[in-house]
PDB file of N, CA and C in Angstrom:
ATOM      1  N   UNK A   1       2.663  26.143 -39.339  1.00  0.00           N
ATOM      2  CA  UNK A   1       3.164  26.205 -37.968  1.00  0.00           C
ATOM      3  C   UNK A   1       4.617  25.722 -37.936  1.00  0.00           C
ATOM      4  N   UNK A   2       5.664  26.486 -37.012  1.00  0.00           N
ATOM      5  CA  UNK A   2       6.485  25.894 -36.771  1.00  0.00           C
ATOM      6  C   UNK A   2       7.254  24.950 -35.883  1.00  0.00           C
ATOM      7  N   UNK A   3       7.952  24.044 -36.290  1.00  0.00           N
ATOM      8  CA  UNK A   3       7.931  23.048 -35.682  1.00  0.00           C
ATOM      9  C   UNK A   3       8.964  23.153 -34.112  1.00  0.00           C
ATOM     10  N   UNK A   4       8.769  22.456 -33.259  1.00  0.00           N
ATOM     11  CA  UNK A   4       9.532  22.687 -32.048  1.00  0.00           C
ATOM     12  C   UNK A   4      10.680  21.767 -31.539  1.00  0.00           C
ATOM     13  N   UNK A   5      11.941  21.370 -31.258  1.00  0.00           N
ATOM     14  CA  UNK A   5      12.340  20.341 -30.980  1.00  0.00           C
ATOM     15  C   UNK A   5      13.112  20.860 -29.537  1.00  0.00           C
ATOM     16  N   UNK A   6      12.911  20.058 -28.607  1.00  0.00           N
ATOM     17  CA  UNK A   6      13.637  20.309 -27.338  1.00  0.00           C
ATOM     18  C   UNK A   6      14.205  19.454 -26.919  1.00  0.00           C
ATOM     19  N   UNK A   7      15.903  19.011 -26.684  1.00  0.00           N
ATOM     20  CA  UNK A   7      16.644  18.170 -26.229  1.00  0.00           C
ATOM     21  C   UNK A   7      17.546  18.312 -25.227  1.00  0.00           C
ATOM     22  N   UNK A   8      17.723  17.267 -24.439  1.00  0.00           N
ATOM     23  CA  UNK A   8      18.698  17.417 -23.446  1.00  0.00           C
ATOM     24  C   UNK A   8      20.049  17.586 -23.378  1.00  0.00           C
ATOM     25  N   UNK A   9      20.825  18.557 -22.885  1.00  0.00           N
ATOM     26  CA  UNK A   9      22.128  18.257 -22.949  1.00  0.00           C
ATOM     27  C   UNK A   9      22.903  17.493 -21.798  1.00  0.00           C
ATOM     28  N   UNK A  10      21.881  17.528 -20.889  1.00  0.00           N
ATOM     29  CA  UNK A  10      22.666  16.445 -19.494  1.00  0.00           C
ATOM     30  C   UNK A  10      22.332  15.014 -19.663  1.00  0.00           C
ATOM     31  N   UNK A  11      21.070  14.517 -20.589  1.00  0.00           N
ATOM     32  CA  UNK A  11      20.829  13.392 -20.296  1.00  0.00           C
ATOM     33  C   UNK A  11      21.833  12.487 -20.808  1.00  0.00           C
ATOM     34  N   UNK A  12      22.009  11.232 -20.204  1.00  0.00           N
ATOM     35  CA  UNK A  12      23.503  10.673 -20.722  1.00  0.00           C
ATOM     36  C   UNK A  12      23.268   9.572 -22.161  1.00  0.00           C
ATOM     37  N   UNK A  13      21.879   9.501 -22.865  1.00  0.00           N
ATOM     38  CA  UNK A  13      21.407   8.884 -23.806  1.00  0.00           C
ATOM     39  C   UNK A  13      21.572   9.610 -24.964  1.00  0.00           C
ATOM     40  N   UNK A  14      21.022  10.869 -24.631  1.00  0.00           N
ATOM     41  CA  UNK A  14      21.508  11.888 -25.671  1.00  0.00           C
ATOM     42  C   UNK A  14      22.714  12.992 -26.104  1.00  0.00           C
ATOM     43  N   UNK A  15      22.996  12.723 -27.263  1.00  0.00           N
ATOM     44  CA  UNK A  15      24.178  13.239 -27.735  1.00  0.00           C
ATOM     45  C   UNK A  15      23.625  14.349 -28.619  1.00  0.00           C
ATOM     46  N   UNK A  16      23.563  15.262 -28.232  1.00  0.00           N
ATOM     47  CA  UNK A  16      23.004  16.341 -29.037  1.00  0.00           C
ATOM     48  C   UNK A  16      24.630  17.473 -29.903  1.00  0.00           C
ATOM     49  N   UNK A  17      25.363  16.859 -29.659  1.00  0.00           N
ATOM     50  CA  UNK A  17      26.235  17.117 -30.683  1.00  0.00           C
ATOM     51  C   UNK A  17      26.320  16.820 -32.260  1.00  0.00           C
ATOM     52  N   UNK A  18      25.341  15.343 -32.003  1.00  0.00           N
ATOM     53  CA  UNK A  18      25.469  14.260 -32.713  1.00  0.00           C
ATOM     54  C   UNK A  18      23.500  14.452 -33.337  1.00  0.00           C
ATOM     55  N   UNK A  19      23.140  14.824 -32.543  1.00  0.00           N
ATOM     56  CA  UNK A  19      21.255  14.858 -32.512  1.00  0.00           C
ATOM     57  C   UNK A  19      20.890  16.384 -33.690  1.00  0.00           C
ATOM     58  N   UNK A  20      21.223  17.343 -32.588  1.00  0.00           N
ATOM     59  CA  UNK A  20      21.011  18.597 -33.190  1.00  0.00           C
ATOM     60  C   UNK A  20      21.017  18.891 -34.394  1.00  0.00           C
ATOM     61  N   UNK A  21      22.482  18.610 -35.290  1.00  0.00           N
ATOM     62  CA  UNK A  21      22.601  18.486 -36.906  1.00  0.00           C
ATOM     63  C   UNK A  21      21.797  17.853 -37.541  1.00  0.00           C
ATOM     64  N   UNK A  22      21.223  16.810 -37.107  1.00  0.00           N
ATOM     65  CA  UNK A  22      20.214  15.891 -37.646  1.00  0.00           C
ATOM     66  C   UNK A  22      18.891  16.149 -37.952  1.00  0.00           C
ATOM     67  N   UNK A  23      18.508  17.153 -36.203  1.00  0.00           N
ATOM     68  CA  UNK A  23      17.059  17.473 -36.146  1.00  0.00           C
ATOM     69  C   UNK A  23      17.210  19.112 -37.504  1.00  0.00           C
ATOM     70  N   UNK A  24      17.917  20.036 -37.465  1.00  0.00           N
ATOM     71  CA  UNK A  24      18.493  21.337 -38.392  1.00  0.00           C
ATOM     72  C   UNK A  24      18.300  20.428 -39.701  1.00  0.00           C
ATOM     73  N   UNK A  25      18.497  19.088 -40.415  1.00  0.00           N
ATOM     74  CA  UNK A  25      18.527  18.439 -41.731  1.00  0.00           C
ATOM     75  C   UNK A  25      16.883  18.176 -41.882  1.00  0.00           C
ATOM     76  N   UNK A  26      15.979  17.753 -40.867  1.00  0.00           N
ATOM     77  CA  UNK A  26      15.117  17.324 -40.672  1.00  0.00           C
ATOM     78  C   UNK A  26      14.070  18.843 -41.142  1.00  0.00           C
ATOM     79  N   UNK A  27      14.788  20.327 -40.589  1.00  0.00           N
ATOM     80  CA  UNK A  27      13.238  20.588 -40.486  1.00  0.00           C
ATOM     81  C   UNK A  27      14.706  22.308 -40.225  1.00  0.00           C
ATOM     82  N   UNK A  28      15.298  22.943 -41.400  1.00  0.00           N
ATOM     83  CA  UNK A  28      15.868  23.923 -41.423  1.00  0.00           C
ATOM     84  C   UNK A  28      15.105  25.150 -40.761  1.00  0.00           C
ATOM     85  N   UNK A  29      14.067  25.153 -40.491  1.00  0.00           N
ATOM     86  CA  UNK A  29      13.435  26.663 -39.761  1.00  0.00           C
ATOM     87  C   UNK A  29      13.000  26.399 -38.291  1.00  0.00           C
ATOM     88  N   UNK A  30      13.081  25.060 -37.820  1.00  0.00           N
ATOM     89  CA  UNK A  30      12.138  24.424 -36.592  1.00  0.00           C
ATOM     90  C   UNK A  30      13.268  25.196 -35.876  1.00  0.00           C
ATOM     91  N   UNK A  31      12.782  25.383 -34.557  1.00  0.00           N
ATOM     92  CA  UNK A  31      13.161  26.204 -33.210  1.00  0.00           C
ATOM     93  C   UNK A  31      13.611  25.119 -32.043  1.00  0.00           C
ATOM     94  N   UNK A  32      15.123  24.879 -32.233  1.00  0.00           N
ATOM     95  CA  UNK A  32      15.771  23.840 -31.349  1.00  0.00           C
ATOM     96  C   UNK A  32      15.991  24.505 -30.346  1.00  0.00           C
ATOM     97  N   UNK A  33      15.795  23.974 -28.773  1.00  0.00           N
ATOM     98  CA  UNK A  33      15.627  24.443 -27.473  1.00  0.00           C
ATOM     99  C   UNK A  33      16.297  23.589 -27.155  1.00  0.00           C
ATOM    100  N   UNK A  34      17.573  23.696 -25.969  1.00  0.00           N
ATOM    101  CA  UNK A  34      18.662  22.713 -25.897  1.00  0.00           C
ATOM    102  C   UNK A  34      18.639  22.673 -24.266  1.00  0.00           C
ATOM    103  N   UNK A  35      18.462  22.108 -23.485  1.00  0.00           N
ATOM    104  CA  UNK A  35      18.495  22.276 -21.894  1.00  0.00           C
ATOM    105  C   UNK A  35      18.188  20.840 -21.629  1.00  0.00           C
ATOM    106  N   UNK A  36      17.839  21.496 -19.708  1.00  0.00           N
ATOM    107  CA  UNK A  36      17.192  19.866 -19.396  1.00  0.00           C
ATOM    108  C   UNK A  36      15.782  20.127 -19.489  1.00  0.00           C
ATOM    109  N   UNK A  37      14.967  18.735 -20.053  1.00  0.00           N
ATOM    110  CA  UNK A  37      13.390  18.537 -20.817  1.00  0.00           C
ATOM    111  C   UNK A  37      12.962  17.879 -19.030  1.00  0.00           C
ATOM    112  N   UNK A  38      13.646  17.354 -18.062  1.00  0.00           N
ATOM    113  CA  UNK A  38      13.353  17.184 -16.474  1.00  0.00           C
ATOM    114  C   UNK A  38      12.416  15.429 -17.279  1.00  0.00           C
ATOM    115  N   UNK A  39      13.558  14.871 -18.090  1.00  0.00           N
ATOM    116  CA  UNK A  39      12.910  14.046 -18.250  1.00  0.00           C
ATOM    117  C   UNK A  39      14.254  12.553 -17.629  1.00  0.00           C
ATOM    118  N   UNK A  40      14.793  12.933 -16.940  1.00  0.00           N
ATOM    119  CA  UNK A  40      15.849  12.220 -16.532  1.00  0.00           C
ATOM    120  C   UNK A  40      16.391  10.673 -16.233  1.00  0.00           C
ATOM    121  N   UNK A  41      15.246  10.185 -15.816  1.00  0.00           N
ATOM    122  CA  UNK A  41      15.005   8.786 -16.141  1.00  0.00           C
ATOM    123  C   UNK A  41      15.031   8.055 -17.162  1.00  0.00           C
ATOM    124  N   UNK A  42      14.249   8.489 -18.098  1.00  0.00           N
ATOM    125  CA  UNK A  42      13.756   7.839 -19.626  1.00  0.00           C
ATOM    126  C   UNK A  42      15.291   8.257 -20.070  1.00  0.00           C
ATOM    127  N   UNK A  43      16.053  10.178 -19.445  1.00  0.00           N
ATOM    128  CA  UNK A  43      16.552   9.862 -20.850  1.00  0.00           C
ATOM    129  C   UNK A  43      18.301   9.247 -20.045  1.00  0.00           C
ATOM    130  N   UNK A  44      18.437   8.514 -19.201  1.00  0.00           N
ATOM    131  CA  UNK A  44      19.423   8.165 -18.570  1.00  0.00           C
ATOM    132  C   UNK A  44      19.618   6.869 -19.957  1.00  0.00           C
ATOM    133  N   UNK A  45      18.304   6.277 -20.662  1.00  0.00           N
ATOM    134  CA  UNK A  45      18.667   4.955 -20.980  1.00  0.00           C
ATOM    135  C   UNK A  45      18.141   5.014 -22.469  1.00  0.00           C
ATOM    136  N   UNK A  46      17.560   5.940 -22.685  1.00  0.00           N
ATOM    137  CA  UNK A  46      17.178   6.000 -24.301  1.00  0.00           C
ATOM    138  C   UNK A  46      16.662   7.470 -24.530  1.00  0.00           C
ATOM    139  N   UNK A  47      17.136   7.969 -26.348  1.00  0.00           N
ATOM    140  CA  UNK A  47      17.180   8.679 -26.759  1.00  0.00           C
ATOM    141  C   UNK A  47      15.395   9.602 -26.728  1.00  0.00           C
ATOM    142  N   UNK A  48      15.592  10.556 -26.496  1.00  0.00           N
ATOM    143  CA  UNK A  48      14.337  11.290 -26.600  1.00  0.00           C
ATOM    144  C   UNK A  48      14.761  12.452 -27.086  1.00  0.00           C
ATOM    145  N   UNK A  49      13.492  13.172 -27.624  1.00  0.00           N
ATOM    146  CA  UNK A  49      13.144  14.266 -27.738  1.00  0.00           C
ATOM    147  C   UNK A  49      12.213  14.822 -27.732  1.00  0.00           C
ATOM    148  N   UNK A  50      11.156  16.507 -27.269  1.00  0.00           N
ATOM    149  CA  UNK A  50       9.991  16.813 -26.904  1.00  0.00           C
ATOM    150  C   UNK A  50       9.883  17.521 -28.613  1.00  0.00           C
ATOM    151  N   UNK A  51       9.196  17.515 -29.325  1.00  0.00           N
ATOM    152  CA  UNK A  51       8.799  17.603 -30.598  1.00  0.00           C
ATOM    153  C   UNK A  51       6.696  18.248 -30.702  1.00  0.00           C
ATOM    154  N   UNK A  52       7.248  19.731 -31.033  1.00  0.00           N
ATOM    155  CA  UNK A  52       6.032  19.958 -30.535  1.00  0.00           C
ATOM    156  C   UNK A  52       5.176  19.753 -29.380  1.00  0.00           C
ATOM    157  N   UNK A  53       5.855  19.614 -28.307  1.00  0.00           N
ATOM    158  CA  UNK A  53       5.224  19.326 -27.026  1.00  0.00           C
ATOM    159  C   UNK A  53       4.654  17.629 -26.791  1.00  0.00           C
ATOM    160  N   UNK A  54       5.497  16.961 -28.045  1.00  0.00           N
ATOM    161  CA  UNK A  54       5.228  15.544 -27.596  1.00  0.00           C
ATOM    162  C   UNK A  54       6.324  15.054 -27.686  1.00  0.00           C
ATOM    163  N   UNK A  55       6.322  14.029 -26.076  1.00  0.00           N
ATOM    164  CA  UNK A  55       7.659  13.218 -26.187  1.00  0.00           C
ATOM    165  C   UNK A  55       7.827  12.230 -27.146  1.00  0.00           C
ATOM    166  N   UNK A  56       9.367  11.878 -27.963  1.00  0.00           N
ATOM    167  CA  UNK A  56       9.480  10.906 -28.665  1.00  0.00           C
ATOM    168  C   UNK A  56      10.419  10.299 -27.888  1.00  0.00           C
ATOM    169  N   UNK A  57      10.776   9.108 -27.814  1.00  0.00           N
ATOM    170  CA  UNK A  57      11.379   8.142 -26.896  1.00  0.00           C
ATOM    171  C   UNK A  57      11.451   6.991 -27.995  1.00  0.00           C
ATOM    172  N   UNK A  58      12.716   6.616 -28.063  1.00  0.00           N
ATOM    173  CA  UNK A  58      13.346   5.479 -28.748  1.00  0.00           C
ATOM    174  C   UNK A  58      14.256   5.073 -28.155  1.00  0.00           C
ATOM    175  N   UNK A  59      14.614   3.516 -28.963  1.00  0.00           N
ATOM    176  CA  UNK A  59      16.051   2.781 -28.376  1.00  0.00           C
ATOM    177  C   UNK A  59      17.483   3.363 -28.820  1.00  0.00           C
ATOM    178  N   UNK A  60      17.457   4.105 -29.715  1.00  0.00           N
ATOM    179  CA  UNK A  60      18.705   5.023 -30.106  1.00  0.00           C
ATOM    180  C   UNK A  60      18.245   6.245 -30.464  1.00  0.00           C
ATOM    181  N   UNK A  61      19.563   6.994 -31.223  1.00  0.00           N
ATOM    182  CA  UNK A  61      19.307   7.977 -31.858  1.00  0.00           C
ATOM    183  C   UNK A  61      18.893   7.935 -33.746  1.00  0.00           C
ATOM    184  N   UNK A  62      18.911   6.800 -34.312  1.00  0.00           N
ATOM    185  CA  UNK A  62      18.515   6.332 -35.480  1.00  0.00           C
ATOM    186  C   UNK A  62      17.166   6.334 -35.519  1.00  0.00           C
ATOM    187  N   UNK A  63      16.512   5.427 -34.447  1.00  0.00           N
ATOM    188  CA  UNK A  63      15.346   5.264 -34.825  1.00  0.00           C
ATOM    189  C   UNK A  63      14.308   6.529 -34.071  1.00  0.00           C
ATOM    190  N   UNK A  64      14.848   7.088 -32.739  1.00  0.00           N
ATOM    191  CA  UNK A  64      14.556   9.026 -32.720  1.00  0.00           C
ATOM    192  C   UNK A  64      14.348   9.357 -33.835  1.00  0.00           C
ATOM    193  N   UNK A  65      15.446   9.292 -34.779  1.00  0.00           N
ATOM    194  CA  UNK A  65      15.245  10.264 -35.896  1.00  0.00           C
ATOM    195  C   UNK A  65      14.241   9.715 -36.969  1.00  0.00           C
ATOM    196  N   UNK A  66      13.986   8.701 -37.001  1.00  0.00           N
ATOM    197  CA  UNK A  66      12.835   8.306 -37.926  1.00  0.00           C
ATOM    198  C   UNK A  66      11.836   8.577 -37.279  1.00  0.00           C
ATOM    199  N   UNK A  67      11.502   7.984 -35.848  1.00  0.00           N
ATOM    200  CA  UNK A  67       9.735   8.802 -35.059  1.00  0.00           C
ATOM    201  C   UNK A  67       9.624  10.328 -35.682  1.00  0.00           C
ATOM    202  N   UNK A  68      11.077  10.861 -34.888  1.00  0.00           N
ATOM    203  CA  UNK A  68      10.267  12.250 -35.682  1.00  0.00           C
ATOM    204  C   UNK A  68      10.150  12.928 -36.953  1.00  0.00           C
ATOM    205  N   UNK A  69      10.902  12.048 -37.945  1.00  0.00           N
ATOM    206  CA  UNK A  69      10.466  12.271 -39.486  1.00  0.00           C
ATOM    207  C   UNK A  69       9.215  11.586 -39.379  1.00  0.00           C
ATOM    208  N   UNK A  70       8.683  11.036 -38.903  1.00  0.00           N
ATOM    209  CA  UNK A  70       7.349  10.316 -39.044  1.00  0.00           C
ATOM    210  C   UNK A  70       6.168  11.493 -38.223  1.00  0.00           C
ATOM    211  N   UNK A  71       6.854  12.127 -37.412  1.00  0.00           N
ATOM    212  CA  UNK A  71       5.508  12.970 -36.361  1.00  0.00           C
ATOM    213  C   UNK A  71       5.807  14.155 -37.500  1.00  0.00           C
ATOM    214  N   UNK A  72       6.653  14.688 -37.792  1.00  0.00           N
ATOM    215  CA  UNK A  72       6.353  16.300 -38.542  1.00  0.00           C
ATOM    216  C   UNK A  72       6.148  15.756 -40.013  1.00  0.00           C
ATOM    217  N   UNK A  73       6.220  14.847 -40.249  1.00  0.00           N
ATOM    218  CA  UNK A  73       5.663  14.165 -41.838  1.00  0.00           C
ATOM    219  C   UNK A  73       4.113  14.588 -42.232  1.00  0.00           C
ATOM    220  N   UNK A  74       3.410  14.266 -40.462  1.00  0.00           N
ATOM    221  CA  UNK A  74       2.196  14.095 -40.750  1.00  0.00           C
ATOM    222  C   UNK A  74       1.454  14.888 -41.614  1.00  0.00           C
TER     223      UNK A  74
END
């Protein structure tokens, strides 16, 4: 199966300039979806991303990127 990643470009936590390249290193065939996730709150103050239809929510974008090497690891 392939993997899904959906990130915000309005939320002001996420930097998907900075995200996107990361999640493409993580997982070269996964299907990045770039908009608003209408998750606006959470992501006003910390990094998220919807990953297969599950939210990941962290205190940065470092440790984002380890949850979801840890969820598509499984």
């Amino acid at each position: 199966m392939k993997n899904q990643f959906k990130i915000c470009n309005r939320c002001r936590a996420t930097n998907i300039e900075t995200l996107k390249p990361r999640l493409e290193e993580l997982d070269s065939d996964a299907e990045i979806i770039v908009g608003c996730q209408n998750m606006c709150g959470i992501g006003a103050v910390k990094s998220f991303a919807i990953v297969n239809n599950m939210p990941i929510i962290a205190a940065n974008e470092d440790e984002l990127v380890d949850k979801i090497k840890e969820k598509i690891n499984k």
